[in-house]
Protein backbone atom coordinates (compact mmCIF):
# COMPACT_ATOMS: atom_id res chain seq x y z
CA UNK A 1 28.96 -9.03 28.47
CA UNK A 2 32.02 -11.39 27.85
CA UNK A 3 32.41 -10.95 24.01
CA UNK A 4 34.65 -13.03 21.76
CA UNK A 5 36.84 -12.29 18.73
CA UNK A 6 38.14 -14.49 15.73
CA UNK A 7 39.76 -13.50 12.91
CA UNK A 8 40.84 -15.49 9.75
CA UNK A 9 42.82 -15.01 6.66
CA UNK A 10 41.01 -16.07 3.35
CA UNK A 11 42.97 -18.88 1.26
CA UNK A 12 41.61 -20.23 -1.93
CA UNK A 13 39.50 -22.82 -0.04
CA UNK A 14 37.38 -20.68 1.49
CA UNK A 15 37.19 -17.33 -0.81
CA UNK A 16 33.49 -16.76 -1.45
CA UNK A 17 30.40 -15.79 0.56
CA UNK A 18 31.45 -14.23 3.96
CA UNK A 19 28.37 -15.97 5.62
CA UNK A 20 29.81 -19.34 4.75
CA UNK A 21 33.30 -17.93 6.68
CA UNK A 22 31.24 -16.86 9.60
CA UNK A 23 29.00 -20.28 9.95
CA UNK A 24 32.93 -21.47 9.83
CA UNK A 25 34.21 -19.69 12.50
CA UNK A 26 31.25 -19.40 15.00
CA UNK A 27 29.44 -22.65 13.94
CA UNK A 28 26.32 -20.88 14.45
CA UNK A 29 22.87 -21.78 11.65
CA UNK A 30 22.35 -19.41 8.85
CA UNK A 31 19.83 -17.38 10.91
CA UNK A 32 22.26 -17.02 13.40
CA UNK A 33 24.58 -15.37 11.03
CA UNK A 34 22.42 -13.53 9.46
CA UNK A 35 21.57 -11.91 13.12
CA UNK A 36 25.50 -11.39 13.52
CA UNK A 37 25.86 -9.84 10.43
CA UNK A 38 22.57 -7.57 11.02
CA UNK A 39 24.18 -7.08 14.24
CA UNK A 40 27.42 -5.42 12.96
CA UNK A 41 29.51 -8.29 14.43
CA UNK A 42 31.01 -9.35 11.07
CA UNK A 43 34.27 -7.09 9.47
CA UNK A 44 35.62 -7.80 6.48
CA UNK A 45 39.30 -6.15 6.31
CA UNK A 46 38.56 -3.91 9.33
CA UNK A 47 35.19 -2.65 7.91
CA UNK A 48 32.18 -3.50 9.04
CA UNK A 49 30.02 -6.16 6.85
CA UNK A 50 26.56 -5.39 6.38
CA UNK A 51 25.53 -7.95 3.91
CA UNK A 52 25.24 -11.99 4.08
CA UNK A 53 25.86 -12.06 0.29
CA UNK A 54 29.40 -10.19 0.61
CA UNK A 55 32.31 -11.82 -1.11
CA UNK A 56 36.05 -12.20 0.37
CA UNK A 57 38.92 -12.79 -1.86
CA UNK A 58 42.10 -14.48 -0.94
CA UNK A 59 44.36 -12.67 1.62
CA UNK A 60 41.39 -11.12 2.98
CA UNK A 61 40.53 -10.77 6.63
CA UNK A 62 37.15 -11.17 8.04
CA UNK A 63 36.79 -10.77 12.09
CA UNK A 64 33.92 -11.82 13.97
CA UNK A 65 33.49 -10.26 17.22
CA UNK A 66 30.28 -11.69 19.45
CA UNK A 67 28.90 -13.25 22.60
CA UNK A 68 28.83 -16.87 22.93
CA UNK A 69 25.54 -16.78 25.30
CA UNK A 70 23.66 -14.47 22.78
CA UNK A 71 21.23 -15.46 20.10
CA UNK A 72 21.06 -12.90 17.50
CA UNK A 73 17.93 -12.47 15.41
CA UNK A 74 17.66 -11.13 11.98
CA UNK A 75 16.53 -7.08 12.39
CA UNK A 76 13.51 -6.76 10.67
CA UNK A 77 13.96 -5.29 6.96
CA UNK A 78 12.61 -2.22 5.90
CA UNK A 79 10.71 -2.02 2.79
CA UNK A 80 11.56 0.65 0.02
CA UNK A 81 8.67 0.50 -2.69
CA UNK A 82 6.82 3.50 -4.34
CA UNK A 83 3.94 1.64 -5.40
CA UNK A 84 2.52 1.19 -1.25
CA UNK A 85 3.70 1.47 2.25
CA UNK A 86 2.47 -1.46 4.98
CA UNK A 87 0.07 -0.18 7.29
CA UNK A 88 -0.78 -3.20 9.11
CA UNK A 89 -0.10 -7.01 8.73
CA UNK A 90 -0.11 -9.83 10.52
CA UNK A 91 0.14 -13.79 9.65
CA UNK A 92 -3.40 -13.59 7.83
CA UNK A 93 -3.41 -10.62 5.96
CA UNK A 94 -1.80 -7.17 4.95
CA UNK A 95 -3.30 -3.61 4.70
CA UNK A 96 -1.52 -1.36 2.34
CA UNK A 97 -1.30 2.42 1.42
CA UNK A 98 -1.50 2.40 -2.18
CA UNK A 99 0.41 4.93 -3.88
CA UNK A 100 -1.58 6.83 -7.21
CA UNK A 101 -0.54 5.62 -10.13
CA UNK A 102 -0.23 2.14 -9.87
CA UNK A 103 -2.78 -0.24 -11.06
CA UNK A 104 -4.29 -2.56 -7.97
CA UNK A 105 -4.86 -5.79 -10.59
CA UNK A 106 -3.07 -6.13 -14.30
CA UNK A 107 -5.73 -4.98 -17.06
CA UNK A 108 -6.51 -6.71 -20.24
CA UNK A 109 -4.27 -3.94 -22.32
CA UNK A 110 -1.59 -4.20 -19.47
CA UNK A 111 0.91 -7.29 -18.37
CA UNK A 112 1.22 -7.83 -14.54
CA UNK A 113 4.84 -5.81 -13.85
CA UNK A 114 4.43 -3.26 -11.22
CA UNK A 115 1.21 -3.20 -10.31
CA UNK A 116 0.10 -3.21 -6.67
CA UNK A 117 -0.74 -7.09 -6.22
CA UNK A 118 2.46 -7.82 -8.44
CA UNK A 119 4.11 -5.79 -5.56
CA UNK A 120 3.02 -7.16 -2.53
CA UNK A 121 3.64 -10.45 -3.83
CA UNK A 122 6.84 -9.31 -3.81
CA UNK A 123 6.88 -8.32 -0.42
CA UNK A 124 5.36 -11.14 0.94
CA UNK A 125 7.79 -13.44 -1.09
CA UNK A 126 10.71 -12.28 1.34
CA UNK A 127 8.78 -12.68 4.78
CA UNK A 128 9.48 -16.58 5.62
CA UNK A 129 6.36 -18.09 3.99
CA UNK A 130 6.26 -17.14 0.48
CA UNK A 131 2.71 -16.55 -0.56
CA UNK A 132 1.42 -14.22 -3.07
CA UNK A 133 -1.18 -11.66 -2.52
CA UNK A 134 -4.84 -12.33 -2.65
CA UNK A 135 -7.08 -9.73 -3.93
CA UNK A 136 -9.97 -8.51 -1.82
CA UNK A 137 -10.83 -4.80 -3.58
CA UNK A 138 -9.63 -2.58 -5.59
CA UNK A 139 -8.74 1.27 -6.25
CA UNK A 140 -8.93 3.02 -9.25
CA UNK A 141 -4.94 3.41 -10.74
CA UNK A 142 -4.66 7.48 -9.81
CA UNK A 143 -6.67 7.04 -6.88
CA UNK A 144 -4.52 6.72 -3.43
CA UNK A 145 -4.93 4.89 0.01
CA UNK A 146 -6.09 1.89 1.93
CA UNK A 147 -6.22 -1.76 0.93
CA UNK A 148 -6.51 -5.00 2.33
CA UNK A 149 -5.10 -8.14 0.67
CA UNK A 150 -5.28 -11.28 2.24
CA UNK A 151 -2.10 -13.92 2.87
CA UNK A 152 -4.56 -17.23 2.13
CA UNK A 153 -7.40 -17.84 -0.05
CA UNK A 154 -10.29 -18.44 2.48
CA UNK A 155 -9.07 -15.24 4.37
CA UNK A 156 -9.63 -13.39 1.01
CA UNK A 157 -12.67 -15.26 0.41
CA UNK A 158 -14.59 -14.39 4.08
CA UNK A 159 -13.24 -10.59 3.18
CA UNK A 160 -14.80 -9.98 0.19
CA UNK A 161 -17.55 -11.89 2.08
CA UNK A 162 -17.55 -8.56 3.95
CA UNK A 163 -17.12 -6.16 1.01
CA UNK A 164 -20.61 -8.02 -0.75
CA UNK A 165 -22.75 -7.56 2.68
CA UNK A 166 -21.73 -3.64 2.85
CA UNK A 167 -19.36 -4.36 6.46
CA UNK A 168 -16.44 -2.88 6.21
CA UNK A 169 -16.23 1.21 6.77
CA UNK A 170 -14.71 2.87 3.58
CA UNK A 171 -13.69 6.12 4.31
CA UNK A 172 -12.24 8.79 1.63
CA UNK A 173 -11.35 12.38 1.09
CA UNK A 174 -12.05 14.30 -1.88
CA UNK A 175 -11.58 17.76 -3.14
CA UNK A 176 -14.35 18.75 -5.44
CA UNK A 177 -14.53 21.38 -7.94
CA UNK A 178 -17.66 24.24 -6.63
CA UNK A 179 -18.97 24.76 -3.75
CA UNK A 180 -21.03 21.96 -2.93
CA UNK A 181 -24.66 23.42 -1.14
CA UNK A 182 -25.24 20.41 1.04
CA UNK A 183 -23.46 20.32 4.37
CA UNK A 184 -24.23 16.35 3.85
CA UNK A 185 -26.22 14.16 1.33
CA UNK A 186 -26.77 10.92 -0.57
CA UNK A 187 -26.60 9.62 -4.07
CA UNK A 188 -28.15 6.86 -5.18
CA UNK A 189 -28.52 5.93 -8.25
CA UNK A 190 -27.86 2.94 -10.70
CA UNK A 191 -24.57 3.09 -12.86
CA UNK A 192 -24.14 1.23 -16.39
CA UNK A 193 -20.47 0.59 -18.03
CA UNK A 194 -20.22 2.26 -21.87
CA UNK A 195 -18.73 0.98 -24.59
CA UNK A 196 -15.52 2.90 -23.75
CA UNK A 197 -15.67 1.36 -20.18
CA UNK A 198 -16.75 4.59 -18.78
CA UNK A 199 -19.64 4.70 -16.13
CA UNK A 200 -22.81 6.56 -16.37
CA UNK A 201 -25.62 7.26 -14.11
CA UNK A 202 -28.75 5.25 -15.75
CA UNK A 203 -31.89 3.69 -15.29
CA UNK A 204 -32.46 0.82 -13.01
CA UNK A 205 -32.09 -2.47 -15.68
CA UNK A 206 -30.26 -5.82 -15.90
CA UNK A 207 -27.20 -4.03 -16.95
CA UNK A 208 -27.08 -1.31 -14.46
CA UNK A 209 -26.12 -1.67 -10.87
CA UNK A 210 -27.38 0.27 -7.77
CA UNK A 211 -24.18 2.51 -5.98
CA UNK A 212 -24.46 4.88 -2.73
CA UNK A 213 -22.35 7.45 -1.74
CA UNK A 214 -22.57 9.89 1.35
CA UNK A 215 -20.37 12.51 1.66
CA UNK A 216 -20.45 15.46 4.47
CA UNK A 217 -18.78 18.83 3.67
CA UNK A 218 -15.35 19.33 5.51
CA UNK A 219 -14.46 22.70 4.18
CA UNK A 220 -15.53 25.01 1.51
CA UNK A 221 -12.84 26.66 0.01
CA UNK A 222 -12.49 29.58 -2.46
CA UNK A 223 -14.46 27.54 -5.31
CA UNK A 224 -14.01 23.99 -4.38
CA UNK A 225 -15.03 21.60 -1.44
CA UNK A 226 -12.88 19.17 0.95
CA UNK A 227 -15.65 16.00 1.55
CA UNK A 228 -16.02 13.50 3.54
CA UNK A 229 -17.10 10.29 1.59
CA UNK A 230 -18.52 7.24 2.28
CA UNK A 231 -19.50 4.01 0.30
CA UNK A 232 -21.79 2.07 1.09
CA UNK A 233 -21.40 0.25 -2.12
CA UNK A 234 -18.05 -0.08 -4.16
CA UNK A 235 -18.71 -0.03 -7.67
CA UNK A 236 -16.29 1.15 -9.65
CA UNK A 237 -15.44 4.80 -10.29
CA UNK A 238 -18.70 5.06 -8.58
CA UNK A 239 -17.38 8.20 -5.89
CA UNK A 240 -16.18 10.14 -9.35
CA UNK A 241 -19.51 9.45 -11.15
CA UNK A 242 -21.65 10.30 -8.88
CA UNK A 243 -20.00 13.60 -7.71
CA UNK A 244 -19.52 14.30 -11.42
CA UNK A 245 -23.23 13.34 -12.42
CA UNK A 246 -23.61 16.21 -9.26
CA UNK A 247 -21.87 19.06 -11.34
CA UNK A 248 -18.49 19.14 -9.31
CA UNK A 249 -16.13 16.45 -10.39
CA UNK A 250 -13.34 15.30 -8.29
CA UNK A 251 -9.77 17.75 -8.93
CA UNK A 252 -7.62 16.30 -11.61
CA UNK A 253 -10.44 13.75 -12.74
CA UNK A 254 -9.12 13.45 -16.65
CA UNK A 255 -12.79 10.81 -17.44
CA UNK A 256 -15.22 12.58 -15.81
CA UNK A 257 -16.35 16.14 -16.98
CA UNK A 258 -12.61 16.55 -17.15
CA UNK A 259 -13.16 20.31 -18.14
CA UNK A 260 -14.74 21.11 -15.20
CA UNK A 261 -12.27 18.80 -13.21
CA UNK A 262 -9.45 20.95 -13.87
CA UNK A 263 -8.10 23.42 -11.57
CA UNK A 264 -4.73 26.06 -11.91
CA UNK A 265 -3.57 25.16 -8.58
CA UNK A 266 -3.90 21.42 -9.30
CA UNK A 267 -0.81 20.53 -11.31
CA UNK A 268 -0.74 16.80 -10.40
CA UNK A 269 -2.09 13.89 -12.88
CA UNK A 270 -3.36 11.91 -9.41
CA UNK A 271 -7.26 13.28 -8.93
CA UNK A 272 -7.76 14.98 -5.51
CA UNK A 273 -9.35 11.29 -3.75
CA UNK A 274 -7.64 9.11 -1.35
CA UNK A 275 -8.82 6.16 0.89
CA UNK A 276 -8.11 7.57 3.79
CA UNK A 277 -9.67 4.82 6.55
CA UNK A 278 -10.77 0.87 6.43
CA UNK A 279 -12.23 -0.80 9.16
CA UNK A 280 -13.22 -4.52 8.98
CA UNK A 281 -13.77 -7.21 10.98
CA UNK A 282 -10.93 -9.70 11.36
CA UNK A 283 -11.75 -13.11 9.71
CA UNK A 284 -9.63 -15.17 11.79
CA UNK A 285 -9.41 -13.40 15.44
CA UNK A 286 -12.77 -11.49 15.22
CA UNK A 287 -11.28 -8.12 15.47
CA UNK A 288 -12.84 -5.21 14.61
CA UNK A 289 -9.57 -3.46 12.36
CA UNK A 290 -9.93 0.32 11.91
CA UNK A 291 -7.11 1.70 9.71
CA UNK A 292 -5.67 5.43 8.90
CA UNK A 293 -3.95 7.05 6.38
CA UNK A 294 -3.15 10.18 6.06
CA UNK A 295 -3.74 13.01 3.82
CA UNK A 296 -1.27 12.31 0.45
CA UNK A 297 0.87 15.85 0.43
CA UNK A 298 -0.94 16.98 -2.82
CA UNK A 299 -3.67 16.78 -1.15
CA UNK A 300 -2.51 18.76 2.06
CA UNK A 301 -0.77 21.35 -0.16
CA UNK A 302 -3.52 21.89 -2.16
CA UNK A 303 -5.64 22.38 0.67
CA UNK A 304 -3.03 24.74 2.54
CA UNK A 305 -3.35 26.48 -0.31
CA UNK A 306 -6.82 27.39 -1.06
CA UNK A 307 -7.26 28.68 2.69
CA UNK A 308 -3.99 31.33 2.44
CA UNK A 309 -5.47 33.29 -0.22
């Protein structure tokens, strides 16, 4: 690989960005330079440069050493966020692991800095078509896991399409408080919103709407219960209601029989309930999409925990 070097002293003409030196010297486009200076192929005083946005001064000395019969392409940026980490996108959509804590959708008591859609418009906004995100479903703000948002409107649109005819495969864990009898079961029941937005398990009416949950036991523990849980609606809170409503409230839970909820061993203010798989079918290729995430450590340590004594 024949590789060339040039080198050039900074004068008061040209003192500023070091990518506008390098288009200079290697008349290359700014993607081009970009790749170079991804590539390490860009030194600025003997160092090597490892951002476009670098400044030289005069009586600096910036060297570019590369091969003529090489394109270089920008490397692929890495993401640093602890709202969500990508778990799979492509040019139509993006499926996130949502961190707990952060609010999927700004609330009426909240503005729209850092919460999840706020971030992954963010994200999106530095991939080469800026788009913000388009919300398809939600998770509740301490709750943790999988979630799809969609790049384009009518890709978000045929989703929640989905979400209303019961398709996609919602799959969580949960550690409950007790020791849940059933090896497997199914509530079903109608849920109504109180005036202090909480949910409640009530009779079927106008102002109630039917939610079903199946769970199967994992493990029983010393006195609570890893499940397996999955909705066949998603109404919200509905997983914490109804195991709740059942006598053993999700870990941590501070709205739902919150007494009961609590636990020594678990110190965190998440609750114990991830999304831990999403499978859909792909509105644009036809794709069936099955998604994993794994256990949040809390979770895992909790777990690890309850089985050594």
């Amino acid at each position: 690989m024949a590789m060339t070097t040039v080198s050039t002293k900074i004068d008061e003409e040209h003192a500023g960005r070091v990518d506008l030196v390098v288009r200079d010297l290697s008349n290359a486009s700014r993607s081009q330079v970009r790749g170079m200076v991804d590539h390490g192929c860009v030194s600025i005083n003997g160092k090597p440069c490892s951002s476009i946005g670098a400044t030289v001064s005069v009586g600096d000395e910036v060297t570019l050493r590369y091969d003529l019969h090489q394109r270089y392409h920008e490397k692929k940026k890495t993401w640093d966020d602890r709202t969500f980490t990508v778990a799979y996108e492509d040019d139509y959509l993006i499926v996130v692991d949502k961190s707990a804590g952060s609010l999927t959708v700004p609330t009426d008591n909240n503005d729209d800095r850092n919460t999840l859609v706020e971030r992954v418009s963010i994200y999106l906004s530095h991939s080469r078509k800026k788009r913000p995100a388009c919300v398809v479903h939600r998770l509740d703000r301490e709750v943790s896991g999988l979630l799809v948002f969609a790049k384009q409107q009518d890709i978000a649109d045929a989703l929640i399409q989905q979400f209303k005819q019961r398709k996609p495969q919602r799959l969580y864990a949960a550690i409950v408080a007790g020791l849940l009898p059933q090896d497997e079961a199914t509530f079903r029941s109608h849920l109504a919103t109180g005036n202090n937005l909480d949910r409640y398990v009530a009779p079927p009416s106008e102002k109630s709407e039917l939610a079903i949950t199946h769970y199967r036991v994992v493990d029983r523990m010393l006195d609570t219960t890893l499940v397996e849980v999955q909705l066949e609606t998603g109404k919200r809170n509905q997983i914490r209601v109804h195991f709740a409503d059942a006598g053993h409230p999700v870990l941590g839970d501070p709205r739902y029989r919150k007494e009961t909820a609590k636990h020594p061993r678990w110190i965190r203010k998440r609750i114990a309930l991830h999304a831990k798989s999403l499978g859909f079918v792909h509105p644009a290729t036809g794709e069936t999409l099955e998604i994993e995430s794994p256990l949040p450590s809390a979770m895992d340590k909790f777990i690890a925990s309850q089985r050594q004594r």
